[in-house]
C-alpha atoms as a PDB file:
ATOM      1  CA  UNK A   1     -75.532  84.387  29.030  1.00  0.00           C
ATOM      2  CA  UNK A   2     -79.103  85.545  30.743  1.00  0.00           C
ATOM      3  CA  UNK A   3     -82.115  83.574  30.005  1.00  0.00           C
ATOM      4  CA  UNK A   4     -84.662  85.324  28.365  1.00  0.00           C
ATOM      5  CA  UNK A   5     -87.281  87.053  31.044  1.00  0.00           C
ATOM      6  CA  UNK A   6     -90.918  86.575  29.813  1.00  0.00           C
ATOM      7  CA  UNK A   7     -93.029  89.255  30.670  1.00  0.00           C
ATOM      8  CA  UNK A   8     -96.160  89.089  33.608  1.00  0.00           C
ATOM      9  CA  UNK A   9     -99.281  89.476  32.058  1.00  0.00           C
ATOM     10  CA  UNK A  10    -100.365  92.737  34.025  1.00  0.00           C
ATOM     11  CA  UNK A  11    -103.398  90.748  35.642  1.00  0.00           C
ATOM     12  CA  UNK A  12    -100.998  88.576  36.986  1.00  0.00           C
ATOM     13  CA  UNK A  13     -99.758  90.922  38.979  1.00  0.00           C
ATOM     14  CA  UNK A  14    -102.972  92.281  40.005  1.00  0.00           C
ATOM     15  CA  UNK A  15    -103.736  88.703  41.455  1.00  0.00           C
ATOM     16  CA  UNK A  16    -100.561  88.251  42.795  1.00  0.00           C
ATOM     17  CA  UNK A  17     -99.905  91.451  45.093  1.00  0.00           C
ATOM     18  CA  UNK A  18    -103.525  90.927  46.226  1.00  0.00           C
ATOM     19  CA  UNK A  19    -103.057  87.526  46.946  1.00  0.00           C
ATOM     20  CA  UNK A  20     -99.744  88.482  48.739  1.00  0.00           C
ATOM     21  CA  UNK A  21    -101.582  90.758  51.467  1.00  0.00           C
ATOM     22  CA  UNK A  22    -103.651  87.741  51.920  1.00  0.00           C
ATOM     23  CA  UNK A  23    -101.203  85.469  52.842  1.00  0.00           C
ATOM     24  CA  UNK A  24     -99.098  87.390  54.902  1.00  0.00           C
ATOM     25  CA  UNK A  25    -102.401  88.513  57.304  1.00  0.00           C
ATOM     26  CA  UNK A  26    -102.651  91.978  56.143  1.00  0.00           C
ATOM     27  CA  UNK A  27    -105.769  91.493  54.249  1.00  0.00           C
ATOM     28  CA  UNK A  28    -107.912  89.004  56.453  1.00  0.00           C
ATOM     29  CA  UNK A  29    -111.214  86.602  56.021  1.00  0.00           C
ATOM     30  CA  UNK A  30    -114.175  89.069  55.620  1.00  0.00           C
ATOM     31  CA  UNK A  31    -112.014  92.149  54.845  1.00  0.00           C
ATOM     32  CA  UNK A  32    -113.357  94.166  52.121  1.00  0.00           C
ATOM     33  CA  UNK A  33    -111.258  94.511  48.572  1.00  0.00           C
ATOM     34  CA  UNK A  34    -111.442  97.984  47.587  1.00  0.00           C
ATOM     35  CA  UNK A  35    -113.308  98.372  44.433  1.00  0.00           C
ATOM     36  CA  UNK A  36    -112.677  97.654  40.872  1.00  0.00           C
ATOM     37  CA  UNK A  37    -112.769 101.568  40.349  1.00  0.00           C
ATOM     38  CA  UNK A  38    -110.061 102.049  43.516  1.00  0.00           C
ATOM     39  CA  UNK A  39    -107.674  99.158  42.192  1.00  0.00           C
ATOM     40  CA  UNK A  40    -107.480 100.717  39.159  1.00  0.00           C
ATOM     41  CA  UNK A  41    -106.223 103.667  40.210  1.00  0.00           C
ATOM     42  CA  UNK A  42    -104.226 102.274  43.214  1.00  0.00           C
ATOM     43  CA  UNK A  43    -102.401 100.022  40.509  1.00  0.00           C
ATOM     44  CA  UNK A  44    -102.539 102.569  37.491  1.00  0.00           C
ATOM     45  CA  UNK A  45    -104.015  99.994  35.196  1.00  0.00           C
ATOM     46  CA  UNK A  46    -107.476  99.606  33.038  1.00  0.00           C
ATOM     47  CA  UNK A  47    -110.433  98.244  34.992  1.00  0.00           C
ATOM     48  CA  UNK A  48    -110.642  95.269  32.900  1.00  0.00           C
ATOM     49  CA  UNK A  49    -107.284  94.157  33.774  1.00  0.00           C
ATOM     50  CA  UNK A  50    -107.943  94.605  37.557  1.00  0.00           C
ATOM     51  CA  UNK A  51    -111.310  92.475  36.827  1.00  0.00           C
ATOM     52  CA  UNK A  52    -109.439  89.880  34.970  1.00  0.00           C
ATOM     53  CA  UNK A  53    -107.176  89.721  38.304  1.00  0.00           C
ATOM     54  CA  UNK A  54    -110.179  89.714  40.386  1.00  0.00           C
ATOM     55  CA  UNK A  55    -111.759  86.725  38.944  1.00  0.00           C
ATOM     56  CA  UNK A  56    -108.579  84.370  39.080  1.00  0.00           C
ATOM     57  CA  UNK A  57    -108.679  85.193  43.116  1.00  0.00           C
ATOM     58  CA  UNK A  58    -112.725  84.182  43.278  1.00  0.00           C
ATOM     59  CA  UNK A  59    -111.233  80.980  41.421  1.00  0.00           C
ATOM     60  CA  UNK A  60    -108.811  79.706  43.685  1.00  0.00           C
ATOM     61  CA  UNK A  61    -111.551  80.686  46.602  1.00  0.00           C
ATOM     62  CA  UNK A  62    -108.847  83.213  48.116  1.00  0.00           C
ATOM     63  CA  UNK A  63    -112.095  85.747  48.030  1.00  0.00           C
ATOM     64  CA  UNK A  64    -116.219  86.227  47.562  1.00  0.00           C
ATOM     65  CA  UNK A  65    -119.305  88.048  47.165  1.00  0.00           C
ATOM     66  CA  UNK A  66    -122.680  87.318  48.451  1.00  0.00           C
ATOM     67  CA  UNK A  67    -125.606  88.481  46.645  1.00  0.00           C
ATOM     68  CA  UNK A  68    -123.640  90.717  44.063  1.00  0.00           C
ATOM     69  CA  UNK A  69    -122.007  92.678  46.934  1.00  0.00           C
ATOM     70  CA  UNK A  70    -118.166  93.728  46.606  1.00  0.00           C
ATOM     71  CA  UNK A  71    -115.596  91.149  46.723  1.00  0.00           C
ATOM     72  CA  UNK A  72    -114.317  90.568  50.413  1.00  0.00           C
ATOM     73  CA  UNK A  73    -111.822  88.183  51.788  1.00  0.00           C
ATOM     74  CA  UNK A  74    -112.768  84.427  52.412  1.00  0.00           C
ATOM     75  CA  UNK A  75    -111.345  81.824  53.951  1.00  0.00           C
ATOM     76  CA  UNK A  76    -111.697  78.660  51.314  1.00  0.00           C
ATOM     77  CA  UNK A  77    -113.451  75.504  52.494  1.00  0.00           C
ATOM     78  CA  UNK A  78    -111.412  72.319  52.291  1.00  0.00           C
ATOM     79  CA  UNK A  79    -114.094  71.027  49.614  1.00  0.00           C
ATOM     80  CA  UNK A  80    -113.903  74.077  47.532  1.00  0.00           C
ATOM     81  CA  UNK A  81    -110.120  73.861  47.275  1.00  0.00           C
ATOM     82  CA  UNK A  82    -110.548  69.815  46.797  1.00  0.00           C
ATOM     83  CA  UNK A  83    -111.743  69.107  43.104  1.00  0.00           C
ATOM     84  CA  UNK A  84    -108.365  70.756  42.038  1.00  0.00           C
ATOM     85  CA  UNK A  85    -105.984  68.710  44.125  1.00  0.00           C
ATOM     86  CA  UNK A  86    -108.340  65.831  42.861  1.00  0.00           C
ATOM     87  CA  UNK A  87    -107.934  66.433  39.431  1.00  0.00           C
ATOM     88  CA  UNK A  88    -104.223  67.184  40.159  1.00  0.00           C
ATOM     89  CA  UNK A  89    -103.540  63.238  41.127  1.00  0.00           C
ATOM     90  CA  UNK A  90    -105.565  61.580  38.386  1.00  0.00           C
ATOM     91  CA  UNK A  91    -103.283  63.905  36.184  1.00  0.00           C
ATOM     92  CA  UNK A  92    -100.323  62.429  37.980  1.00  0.00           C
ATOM     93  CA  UNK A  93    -101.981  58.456  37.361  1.00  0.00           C
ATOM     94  CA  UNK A  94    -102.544  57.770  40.672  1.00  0.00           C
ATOM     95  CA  UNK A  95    -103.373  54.121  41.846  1.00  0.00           C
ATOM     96  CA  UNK A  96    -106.237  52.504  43.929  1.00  0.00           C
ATOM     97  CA  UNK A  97    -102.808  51.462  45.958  1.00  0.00           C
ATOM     98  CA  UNK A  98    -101.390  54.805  46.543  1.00  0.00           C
ATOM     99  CA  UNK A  99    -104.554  56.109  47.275  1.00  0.00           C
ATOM    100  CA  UNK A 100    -105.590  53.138  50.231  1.00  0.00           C
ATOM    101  CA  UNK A 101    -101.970  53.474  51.623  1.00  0.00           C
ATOM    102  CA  UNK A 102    -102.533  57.490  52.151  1.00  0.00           C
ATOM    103  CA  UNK A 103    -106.033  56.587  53.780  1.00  0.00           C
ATOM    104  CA  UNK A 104    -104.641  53.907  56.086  1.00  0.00           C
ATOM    105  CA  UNK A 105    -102.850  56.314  57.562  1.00  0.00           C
ATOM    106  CA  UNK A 106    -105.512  59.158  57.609  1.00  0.00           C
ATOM    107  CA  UNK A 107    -108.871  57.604  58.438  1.00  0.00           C
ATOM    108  CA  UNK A 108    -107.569  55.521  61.442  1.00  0.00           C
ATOM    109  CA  UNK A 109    -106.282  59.285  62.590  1.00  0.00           C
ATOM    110  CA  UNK A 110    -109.391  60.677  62.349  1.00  0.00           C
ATOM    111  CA  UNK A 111    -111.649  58.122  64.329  1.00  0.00           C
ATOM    112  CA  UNK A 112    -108.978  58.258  66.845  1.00  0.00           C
ATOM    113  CA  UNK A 113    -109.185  61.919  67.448  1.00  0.00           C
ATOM    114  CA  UNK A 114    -112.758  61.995  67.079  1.00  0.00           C
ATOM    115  CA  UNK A 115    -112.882  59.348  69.503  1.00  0.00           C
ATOM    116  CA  UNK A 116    -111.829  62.220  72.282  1.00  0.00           C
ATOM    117  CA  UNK A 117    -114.225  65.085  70.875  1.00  0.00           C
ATOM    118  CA  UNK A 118    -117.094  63.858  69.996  1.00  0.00           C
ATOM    119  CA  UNK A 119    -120.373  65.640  71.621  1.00  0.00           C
ATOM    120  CA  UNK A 120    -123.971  64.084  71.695  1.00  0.00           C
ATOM    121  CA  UNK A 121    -124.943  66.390  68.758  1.00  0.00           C
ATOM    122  CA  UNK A 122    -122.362  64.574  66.710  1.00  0.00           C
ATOM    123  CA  UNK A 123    -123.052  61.270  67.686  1.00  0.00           C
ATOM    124  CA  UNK A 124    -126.525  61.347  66.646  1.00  0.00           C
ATOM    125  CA  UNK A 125    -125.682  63.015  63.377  1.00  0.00           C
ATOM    126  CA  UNK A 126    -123.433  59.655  62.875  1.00  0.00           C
ATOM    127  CA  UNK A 127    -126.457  57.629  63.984  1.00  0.00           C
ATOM    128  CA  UNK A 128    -128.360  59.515  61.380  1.00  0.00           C
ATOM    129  CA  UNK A 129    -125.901  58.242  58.872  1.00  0.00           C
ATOM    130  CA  UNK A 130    -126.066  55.108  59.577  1.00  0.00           C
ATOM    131  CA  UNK A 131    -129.824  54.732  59.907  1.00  0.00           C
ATOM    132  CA  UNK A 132    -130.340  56.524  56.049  1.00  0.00           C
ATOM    133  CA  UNK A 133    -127.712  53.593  54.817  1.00  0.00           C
ATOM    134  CA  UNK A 134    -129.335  50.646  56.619  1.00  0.00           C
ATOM    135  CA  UNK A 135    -132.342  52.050  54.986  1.00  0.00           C
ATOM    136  CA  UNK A 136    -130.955  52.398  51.712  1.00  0.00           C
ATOM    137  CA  UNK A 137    -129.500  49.101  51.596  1.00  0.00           C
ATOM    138  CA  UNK A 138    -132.584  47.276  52.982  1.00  0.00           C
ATOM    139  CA  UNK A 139    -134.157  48.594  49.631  1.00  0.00           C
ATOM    140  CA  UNK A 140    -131.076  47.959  47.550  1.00  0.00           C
ATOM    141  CA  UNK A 141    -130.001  51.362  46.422  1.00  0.00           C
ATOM    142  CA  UNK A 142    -126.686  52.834  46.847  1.00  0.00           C
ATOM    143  CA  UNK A 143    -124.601  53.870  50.105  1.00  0.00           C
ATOM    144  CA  UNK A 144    -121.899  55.420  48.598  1.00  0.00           C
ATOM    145  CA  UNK A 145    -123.087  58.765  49.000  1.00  0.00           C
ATOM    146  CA  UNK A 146    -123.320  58.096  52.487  1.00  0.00           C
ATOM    147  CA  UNK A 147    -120.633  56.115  52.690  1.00  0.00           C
ATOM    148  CA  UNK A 148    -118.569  59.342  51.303  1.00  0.00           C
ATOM    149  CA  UNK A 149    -121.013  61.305  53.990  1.00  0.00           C
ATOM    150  CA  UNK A 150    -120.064  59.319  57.085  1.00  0.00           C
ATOM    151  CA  UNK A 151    -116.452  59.469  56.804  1.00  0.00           C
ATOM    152  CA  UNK A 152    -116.170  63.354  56.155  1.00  0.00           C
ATOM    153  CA  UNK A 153    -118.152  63.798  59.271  1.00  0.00           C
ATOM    154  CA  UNK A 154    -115.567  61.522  61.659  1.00  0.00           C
ATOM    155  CA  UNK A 155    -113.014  63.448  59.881  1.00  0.00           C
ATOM    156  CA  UNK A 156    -114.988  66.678  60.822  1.00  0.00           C
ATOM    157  CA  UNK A 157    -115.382  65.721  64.293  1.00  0.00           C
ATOM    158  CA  UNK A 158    -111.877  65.274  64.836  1.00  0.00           C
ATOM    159  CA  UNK A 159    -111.186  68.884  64.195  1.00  0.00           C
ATOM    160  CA  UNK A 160    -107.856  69.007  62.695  1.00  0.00           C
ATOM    161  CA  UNK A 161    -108.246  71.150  59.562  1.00  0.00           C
ATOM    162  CA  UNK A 162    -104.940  70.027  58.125  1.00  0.00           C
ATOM    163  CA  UNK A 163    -106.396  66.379  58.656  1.00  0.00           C
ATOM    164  CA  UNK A 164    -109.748  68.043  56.653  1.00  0.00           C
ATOM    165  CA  UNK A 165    -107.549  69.344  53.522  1.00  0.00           C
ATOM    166  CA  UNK A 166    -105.362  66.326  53.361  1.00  0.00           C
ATOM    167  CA  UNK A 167    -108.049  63.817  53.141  1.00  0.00           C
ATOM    168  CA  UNK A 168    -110.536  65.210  50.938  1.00  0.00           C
ATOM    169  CA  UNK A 169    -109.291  64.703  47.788  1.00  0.00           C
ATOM    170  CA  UNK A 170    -108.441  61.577  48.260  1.00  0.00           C
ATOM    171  CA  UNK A 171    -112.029  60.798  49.741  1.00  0.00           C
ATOM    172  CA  UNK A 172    -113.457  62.203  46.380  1.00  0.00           C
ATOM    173  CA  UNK A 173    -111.751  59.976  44.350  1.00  0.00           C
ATOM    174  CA  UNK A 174    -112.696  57.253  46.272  1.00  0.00           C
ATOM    175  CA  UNK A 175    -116.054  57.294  45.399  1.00  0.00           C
ATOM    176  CA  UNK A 176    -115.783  55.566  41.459  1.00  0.00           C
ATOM    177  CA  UNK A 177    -113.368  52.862  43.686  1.00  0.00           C
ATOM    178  CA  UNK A 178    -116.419  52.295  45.719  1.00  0.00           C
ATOM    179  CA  UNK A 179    -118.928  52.221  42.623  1.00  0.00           C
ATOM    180  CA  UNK A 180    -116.820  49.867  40.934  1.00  0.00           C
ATOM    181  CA  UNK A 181    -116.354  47.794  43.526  1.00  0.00           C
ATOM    182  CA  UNK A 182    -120.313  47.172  44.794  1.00  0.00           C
ATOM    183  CA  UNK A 183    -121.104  47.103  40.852  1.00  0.00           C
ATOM    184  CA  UNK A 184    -119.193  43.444  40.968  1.00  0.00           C
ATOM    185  CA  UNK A 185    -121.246  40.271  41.286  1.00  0.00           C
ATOM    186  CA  UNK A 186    -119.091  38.905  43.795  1.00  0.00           C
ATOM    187  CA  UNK A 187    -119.710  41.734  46.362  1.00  0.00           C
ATOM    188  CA  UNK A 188    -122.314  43.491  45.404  1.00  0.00           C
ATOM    189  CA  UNK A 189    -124.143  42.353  48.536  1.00  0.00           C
ATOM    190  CA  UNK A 190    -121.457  41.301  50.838  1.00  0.00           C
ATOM    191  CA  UNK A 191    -119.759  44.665  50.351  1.00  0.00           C
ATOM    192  CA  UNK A 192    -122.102  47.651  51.409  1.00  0.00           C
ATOM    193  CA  UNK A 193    -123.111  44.994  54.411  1.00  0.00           C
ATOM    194  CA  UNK A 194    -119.654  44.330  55.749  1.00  0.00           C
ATOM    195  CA  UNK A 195    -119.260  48.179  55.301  1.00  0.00           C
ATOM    196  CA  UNK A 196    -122.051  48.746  57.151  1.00  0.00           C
ATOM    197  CA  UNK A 197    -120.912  46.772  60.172  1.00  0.00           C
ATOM    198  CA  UNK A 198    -117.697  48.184  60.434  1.00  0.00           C
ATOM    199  CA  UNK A 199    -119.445  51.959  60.886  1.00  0.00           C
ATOM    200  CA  UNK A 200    -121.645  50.084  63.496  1.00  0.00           C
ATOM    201  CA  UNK A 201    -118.620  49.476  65.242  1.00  0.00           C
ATOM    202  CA  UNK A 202    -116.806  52.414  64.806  1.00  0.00           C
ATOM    203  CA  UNK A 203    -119.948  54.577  65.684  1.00  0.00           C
ATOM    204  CA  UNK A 204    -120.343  52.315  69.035  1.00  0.00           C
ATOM    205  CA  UNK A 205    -116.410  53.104  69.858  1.00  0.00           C
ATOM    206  CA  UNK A 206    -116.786  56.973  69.454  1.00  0.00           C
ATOM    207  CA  UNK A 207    -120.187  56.614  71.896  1.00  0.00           C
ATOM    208  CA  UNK A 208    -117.920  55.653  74.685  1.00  0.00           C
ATOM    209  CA  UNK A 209    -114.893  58.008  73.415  1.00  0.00           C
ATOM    210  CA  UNK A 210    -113.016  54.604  73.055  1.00  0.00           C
ATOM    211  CA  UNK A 211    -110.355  56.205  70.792  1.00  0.00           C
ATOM    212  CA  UNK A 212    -108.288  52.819  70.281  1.00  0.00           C
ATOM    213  CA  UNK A 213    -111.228  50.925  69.454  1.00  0.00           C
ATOM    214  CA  UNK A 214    -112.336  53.376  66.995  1.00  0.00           C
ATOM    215  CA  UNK A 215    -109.162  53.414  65.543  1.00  0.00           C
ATOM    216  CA  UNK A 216    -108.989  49.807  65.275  1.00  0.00           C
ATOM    217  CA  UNK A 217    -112.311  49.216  63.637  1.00  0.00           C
ATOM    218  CA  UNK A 218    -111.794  51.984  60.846  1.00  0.00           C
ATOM    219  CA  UNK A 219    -108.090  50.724  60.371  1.00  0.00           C
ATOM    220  CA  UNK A 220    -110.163  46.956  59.649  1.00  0.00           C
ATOM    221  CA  UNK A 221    -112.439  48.458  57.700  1.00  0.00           C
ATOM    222  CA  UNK A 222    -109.952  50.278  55.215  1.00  0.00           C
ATOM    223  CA  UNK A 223    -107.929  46.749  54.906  1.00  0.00           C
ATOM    224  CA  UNK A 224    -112.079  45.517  54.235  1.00  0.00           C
ATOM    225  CA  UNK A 225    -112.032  47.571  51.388  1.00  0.00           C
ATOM    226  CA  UNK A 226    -108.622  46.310  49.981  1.00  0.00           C
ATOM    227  CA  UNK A 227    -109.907  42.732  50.479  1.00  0.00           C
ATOM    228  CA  UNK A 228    -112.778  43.894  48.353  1.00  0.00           C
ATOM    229  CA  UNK A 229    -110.530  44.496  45.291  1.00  0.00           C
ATOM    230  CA  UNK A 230    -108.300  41.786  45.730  1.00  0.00           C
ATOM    231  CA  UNK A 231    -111.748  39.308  46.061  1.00  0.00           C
ATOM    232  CA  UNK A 232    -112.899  41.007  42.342  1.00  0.00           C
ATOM    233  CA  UNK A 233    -109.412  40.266  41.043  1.00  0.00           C
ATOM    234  CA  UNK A 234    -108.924  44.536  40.735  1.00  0.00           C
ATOM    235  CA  UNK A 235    -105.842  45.108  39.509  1.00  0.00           C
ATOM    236  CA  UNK A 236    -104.328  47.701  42.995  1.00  0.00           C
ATOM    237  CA  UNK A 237    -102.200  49.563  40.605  1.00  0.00           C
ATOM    238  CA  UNK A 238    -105.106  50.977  38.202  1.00  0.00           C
ATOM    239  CA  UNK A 239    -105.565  53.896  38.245  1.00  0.00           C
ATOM    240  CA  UNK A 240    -107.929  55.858  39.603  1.00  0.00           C
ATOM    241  CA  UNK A 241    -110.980  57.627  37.441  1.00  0.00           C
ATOM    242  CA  UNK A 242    -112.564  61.402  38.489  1.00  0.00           C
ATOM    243  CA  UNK A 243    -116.258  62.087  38.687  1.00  0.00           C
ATOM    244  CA  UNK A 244    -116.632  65.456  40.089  1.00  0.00           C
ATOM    245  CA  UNK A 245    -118.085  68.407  38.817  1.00  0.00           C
END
């Protein structure tokens, strides 16, 4: 007996052939669509459908307009595409745990491979960092922000864009960890100053392009974190809360 075959909502399709000369390189980043006039004929379908079509593509980032010009290709950035995956592991309960086990693995990468590209323009945009969170801390205000900051930028400087789009949701949900974490009286000072310190160190071992020493200090300063929960009594298997937009 056949199952029964549930019909494609005729936007769908729109989207989907579109999407499908996307992917396979035939339409590429900064290629013109046609417009909503020419898809309509091309397809033989109402405008409104084509628009509906057109607006699920600007969604997933797959294409773009600047200043009400006609849609044209575009290549997603990793933190456009990274609320969704976000979202997509606090839906699946995701654990402080699972989360610090994925970054172990990650974060030591990156400061390893930025270790062997970093340029003087980078460096100082590191030393930046770190100068706006001394300063921040010195007047007790947050560093999470910057905290957040710094580490996207190693990752950045390594220049591995699968490394980019793996990490970054994951990095955003780290940020309410963080908050809860420095909100505790037992390391609400110790915390952002041990954290501190360890991009000190990691900062000095990219300066010399030291890539195991790099990797060393951020792999200590992920366990730091870890110790941080443990020291508040955080349960590692709660799950993990989303504050983006």
């Amino acid at each position: 007996m056949f199952q029964r075959i549930e019909p494609v909502p005729a936007y769908r399709t729109v989207c989907d052939a579109i999407e499908k000369r996307i992917m396979s390189g035939r339409l590429e980043a900064g290629d013109p669509l046609p417009t909503e006039t020419e898809l309509a004929e091309q397809f033989g379908l109402a405008r409104h459908t084509v628009r509906e079509g057109l607006r699920i593509l600007e969604e997933s980032g797959l294409v773009g307009r600047e200043a009400g010009r006609r849609l044209f290709v575009k290549a997603p950035h990793y933190s456009d595409l990274a609320p969704r995956a976000s979202r997509a592991l606090v839906m699946q309960r995701v654990t402080f745990e699972e989360l610090w086990e994925v970054s172990m693995s990650l974060e030591p990468s990156a400061a390893a491979r930025a270790a062997t590209r970093i340029d003087d323009a980078q460096i100082e945009q590191l030393e930046e960092n770190y100068r706006r969170m001394e300063e921040e801390r010195a007047a007790g205000r947050s560093i999470i922000a910057l905290d957040v900051e710094f580490h996207t930028l190693v990752a950045e400087i390594a220049a591995n864009k699968a490394l980019l789009l793996a990490r970054e949701p994951i990095s955003q949900l780290f940020y309410p960890a963080l908050a809860k974490l420095f909100a505790h009286p037992l390391n609400c000072e110790i915390g952002p100053r041990r954290l501190a310190q360890a991009h000190r160190h990691i900062i000095d071992a990219l300066k010399v392009h030291d890539a195991g020493e790099a990797e060393l200090w951020m792999r200590r300063h992920m366990v730091d974190f870890r110790r941080g929960y443990e020291l508040c009594s955080f349960d590692l298997k709660d799950t993990i809360a989303f504050e983006g937009d």
